[in-house]
Protein backbone atom coordinates (compact mmCIF):
# COMPACT_ATOMS: atom_id res chain seq x y z
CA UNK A 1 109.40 -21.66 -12.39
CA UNK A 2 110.69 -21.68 -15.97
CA UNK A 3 107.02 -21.84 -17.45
CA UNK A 4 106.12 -18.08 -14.74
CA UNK A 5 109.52 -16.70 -16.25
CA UNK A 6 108.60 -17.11 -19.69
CA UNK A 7 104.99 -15.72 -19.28
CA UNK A 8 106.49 -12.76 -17.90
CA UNK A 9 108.57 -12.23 -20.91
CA UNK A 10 105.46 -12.54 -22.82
CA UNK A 11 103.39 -10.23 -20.32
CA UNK A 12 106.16 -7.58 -20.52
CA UNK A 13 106.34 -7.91 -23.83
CA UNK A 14 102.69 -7.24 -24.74
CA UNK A 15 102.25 -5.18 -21.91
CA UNK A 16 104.63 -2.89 -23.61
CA UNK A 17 102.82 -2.27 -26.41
CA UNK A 18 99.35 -1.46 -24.29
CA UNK A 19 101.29 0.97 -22.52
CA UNK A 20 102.61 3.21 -25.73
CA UNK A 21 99.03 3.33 -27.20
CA UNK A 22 97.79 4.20 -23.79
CA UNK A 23 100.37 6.81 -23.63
CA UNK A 24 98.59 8.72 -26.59
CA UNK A 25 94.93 8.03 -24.68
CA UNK A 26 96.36 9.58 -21.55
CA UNK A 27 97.56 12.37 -22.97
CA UNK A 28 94.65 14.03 -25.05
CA UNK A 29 92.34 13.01 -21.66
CA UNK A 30 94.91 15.30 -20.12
CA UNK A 31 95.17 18.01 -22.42
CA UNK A 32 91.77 17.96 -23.24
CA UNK A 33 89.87 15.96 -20.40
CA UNK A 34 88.54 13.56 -23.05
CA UNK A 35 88.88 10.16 -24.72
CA UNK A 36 89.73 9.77 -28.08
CA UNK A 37 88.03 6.61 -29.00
CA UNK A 38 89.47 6.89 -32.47
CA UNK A 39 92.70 6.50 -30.98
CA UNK A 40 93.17 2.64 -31.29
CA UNK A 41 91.64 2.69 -34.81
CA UNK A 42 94.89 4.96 -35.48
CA UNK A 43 97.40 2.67 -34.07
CA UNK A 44 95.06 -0.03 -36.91
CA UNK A 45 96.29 2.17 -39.36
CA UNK A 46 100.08 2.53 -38.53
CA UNK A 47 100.00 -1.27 -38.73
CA UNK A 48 98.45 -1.46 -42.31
CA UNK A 49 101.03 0.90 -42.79
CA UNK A 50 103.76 -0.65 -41.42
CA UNK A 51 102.76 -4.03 -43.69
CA UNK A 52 102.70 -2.26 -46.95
CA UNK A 53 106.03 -0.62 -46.56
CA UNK A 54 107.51 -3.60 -45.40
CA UNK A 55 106.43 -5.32 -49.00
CA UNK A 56 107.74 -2.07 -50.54
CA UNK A 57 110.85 -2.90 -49.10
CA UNK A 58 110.71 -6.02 -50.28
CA UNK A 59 110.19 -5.87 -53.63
CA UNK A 60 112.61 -2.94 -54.23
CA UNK A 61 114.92 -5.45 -52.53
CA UNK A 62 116.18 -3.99 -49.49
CA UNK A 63 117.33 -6.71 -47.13
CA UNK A 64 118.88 -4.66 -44.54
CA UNK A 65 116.82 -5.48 -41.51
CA UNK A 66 118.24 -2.05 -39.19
CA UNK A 67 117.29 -0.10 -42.38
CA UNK A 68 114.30 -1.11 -43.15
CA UNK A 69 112.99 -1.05 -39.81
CA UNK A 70 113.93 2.74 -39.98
CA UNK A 71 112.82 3.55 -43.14
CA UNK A 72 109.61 1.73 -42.21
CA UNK A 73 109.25 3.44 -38.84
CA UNK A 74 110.07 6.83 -40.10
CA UNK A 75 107.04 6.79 -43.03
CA UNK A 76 104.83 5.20 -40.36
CA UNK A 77 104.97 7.82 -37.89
CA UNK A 78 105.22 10.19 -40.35
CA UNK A 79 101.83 9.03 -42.13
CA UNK A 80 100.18 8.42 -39.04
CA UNK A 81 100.88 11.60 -37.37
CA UNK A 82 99.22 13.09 -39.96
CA UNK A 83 95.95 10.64 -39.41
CA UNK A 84 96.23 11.91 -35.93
CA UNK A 85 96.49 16.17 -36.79
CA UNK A 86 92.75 15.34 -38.91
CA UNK A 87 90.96 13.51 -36.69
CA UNK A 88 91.53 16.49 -34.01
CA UNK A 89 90.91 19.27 -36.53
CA UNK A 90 87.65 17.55 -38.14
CA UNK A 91 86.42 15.07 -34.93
CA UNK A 92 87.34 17.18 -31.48
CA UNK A 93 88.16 21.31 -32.67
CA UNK A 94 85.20 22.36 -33.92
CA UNK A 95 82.88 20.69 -31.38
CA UNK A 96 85.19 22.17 -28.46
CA UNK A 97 83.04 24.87 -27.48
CA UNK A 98 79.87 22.24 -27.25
CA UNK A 99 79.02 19.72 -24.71
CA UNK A 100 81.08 17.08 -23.73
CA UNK A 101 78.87 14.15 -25.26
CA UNK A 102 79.26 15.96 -28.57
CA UNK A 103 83.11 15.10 -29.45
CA UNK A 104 82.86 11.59 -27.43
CA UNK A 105 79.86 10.95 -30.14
CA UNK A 106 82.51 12.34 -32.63
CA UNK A 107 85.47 10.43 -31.83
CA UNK A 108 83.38 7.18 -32.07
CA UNK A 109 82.42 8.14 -35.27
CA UNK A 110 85.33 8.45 -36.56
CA UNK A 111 86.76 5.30 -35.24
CA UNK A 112 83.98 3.42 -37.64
CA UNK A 113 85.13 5.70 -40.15
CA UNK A 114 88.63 4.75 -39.75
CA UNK A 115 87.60 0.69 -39.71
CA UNK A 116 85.68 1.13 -43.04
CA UNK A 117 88.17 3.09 -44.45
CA UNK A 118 90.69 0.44 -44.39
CA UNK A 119 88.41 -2.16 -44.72
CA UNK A 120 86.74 -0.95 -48.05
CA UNK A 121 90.70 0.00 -48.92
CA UNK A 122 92.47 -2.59 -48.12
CA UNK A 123 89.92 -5.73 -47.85
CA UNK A 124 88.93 -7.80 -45.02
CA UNK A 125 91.40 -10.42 -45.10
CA UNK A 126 94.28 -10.94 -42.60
CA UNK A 127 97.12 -9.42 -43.74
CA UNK A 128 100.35 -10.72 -43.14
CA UNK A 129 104.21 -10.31 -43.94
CA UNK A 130 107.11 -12.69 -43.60
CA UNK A 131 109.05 -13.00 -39.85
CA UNK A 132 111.30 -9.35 -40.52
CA UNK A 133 113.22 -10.40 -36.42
CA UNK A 134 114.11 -13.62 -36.14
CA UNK A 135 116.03 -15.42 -33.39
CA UNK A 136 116.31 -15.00 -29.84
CA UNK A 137 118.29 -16.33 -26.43
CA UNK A 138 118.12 -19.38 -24.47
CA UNK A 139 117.98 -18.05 -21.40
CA UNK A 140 117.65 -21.96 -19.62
CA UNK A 141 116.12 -25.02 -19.45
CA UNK A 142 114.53 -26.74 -16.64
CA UNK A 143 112.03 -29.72 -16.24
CA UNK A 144 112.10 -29.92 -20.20
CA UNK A 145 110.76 -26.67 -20.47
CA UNK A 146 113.02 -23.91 -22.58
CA UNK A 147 113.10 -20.50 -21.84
CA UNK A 148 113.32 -18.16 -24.71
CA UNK A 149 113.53 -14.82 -25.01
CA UNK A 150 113.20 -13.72 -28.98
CA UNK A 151 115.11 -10.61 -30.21
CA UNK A 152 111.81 -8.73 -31.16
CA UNK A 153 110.58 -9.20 -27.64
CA UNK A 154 114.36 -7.28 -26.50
CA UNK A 155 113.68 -4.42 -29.60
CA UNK A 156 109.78 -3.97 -27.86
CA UNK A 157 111.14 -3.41 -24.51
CA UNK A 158 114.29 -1.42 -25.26
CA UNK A 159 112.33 0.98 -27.47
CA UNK A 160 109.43 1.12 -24.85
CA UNK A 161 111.83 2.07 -22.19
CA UNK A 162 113.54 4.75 -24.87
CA UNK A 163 110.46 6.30 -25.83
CA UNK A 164 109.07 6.53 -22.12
CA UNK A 165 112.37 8.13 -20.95
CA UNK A 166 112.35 10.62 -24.19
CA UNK A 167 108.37 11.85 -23.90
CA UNK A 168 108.95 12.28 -19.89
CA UNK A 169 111.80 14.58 -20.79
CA UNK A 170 109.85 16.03 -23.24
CA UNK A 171 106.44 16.88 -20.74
CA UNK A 172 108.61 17.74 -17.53
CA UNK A 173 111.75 19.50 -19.27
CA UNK A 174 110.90 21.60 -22.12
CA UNK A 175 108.90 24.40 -23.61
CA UNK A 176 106.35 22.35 -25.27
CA UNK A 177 105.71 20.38 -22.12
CA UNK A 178 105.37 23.33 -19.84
CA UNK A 179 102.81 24.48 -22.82
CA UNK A 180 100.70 21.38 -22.76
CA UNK A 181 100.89 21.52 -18.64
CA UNK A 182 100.08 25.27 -18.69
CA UNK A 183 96.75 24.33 -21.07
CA UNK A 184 96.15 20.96 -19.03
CA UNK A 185 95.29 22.88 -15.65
CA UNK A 186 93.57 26.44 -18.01
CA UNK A 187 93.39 26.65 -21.34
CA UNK A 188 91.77 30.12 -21.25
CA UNK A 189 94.59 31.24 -19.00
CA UNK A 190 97.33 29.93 -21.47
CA UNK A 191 95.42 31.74 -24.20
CA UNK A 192 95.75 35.04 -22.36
CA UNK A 193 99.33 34.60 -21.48
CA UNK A 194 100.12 33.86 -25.44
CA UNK A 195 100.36 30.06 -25.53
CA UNK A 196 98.89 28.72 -28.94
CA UNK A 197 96.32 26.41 -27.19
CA UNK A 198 95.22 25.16 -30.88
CA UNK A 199 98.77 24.57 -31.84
CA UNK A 200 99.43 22.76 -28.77
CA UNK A 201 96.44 20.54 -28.89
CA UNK A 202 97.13 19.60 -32.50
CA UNK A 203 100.37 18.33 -31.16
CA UNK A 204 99.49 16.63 -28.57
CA UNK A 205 97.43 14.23 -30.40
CA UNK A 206 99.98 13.80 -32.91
CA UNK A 207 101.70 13.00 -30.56
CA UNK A 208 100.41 10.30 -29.59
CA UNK A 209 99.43 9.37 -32.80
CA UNK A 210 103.02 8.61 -33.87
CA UNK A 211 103.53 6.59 -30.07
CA UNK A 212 100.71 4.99 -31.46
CA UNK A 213 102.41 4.26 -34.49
CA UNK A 214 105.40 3.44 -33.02
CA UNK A 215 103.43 0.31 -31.62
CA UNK A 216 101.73 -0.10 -34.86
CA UNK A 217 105.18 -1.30 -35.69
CA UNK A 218 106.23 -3.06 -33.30
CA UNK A 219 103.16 -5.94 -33.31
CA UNK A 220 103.46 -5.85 -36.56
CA UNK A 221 107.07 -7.13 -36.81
CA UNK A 222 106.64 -9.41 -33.15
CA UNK A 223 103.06 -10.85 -34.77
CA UNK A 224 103.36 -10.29 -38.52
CA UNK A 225 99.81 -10.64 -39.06
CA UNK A 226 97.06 -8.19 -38.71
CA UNK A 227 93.49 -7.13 -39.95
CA UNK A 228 91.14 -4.08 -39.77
CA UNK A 229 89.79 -4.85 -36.52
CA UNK A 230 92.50 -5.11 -34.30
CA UNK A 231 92.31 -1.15 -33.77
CA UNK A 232 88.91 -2.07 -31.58
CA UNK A 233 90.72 -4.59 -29.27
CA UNK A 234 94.09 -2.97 -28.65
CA UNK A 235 92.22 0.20 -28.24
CA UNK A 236 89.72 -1.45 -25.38
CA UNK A 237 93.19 -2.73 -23.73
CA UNK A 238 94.74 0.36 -23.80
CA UNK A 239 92.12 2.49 -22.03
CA UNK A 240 91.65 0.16 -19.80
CA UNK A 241 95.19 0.38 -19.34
CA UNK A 242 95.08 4.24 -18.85
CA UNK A 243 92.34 4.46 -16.83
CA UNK A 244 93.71 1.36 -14.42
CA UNK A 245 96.98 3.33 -14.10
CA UNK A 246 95.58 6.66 -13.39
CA UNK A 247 93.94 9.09 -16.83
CA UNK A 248 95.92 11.69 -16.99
CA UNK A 249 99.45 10.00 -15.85
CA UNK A 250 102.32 8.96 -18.64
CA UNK A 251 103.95 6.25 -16.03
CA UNK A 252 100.52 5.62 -14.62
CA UNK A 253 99.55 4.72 -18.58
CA UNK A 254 102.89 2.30 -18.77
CA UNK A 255 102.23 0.87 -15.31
CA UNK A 256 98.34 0.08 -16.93
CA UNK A 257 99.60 -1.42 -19.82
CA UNK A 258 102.52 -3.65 -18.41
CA UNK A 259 99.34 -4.70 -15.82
CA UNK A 260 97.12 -5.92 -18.18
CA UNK A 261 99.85 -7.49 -20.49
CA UNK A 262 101.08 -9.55 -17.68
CA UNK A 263 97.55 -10.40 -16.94
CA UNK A 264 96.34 -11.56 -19.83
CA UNK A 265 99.77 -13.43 -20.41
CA UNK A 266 99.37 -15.57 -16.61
CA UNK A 267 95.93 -16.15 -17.33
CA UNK A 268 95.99 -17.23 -20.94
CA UNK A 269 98.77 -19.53 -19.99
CA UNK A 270 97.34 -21.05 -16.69
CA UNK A 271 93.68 -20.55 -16.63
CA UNK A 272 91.14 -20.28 -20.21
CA UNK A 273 92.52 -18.16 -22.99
CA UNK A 274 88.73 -17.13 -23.88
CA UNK A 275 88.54 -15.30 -20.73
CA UNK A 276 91.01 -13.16 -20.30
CA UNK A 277 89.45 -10.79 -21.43
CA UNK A 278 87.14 -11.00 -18.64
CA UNK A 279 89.58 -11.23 -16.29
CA UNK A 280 91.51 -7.75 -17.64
CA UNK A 281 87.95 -6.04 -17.45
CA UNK A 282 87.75 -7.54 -13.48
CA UNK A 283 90.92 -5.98 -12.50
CA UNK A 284 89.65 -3.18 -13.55
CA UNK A 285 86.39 -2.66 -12.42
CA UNK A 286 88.06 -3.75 -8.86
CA UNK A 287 90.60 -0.96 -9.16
CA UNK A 288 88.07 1.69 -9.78
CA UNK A 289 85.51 0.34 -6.66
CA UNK A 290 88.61 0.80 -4.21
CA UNK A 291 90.86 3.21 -6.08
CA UNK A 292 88.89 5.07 -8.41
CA UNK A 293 91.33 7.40 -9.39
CA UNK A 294 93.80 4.86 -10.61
CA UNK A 295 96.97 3.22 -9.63
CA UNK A 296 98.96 6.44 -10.01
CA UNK A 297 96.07 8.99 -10.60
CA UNK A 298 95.75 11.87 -8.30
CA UNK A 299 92.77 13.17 -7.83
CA UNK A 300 91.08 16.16 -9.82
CA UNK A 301 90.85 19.28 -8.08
CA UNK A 302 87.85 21.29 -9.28
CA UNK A 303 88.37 25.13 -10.17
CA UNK A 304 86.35 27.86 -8.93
């Protein structure tokens, strides 16, 4: 029982973090109706972000943890947003009038750009930083086995829950979300009635650019150790995450993520690490044979 309680932690934990980059995935599919495959490469570069203001920090000697998790936050969704406002203007607006295999062939083309980018930039070694959260709670121990749950694992999950709460406010309760609904279901009809569709796109993927930074963050402070290619595996998670919770839903998305955290986390700990993977992917492919539209995914009516 102790050993299932702790994985859980885990699962939740990393589940967490799938479910704010699939947030940003979910989002643009909505707004848009399609994938932004650059998307994961962006939360990459929030994390290379995150590590060199961290060493900023550091050597300018700020020790305040709070503060320089704010500081750091604050210049990472700031920087990243901005990754996220280009790759829309250069990678998805002027191909919008095209076919739809056009900006998918775009968006994957500007993930490898992204990849090489900080790979040629920053090198190809693992790049790490010094444990910025440490500590956590006993919560018991039985049959020898401790649980533990760590204070960055309680920061994950309370900010998770924080930003969910804040963005479904956001989408259900104000003008901007009743904008991004209005263009979701017509964007020619918003145009008419005086919504700036551009304007509204352009936000919407940053967005979820800066969730997507948010979580850049986060792993990098609960891990402290990342390279240029973990943009291509978090990414895979994450849509799989979207797409298993419904494209097109924000708790659908969360419900995803949490999902395929707490799968990999059981099956790492009680099966083969080396295939979980496979196991995420098999949940998935079952979900769309017998529920194609998702967990929480409606499905699409078509306009005539």
């Amino acid at each position: 029982m102790a050993s299932i309680i702790q994985q859980l932690i885990n699962g939740l934990t990393l589940g967490s973090i799938y479910g704010l980059i699939a947030i940003g995935y979910t989002m643009v599919y909505g707004i848009i109706g399609m994938i932004n495959f650059a998307h994961g490469d962006i939360y990459m570069v929030s994390a290379f972000i995150a590590v060199t203001c961290f060493t900023l920090l550091a050597a300018a000697g700020i020790s305040s943890v709070p503060l320089a998790l704010l500081i750091v936050l604050a210049v990472t969704v700031a920087f990243t947003s901005v990754f996220g406002w280009s790759v829309e203007r250069t990678a998805y607006r002027p191909l919008r009038g095209s076919t739809r295999l056009a900006p998918l062939i775009s968006s994957i083309g500007m993930s490898i750009f992204l990849q090489n980018m900080v790979q040629v930039t920053q090198g190809a070694r693992v790049k790490s930083i010094p444990p910025i959260i440490t500590g956590g709670i006993d919560l018991f121990t039985r049959d020898g086995f401790n649980v533990h749950l760590a204070y960055s694992q309680i920061i994950i999950v309370m900010v998770t829950v924080a930003l969910m709460a804040v963005f479904t406010w956001l989408i259900t309760q104000t003008s901007f979300g009743r904008q991004q609904r209005a263009c979701e279901q017509d964007r020619t009809m918003a145009m008419l009635l005086g919504i700036d569709v551009d304007r509204t796109i352009s936000l919407t993927f940053m967005i979820g650019a800066a969730l997507a930074a948010v979580a850049g963050v986060l792993v990098t402070v609960y891990y402290g150790v990342i390279d240029f290619y973990i943009g291509f595996g978090a990414g895979i998670k994450a849509f799989t995450a979207a797409v298993l919770g419904g494209i097109g839903s924000l708790p659908g998305a969360m419900l995803g993520g949490l999902v395929i955290g707490l799968i990999e986390a059981f099956w790492a700990a009680y099966l083969s690490a080396e295939y979980k993977d496979v196991a995420t992917f098999s949940i998935l492919i079952l979900v769309l044979m017998f529920r194609p539209n998702g967990l929480l995914g409606r499905p699409e009516v078509e306009k005539v």
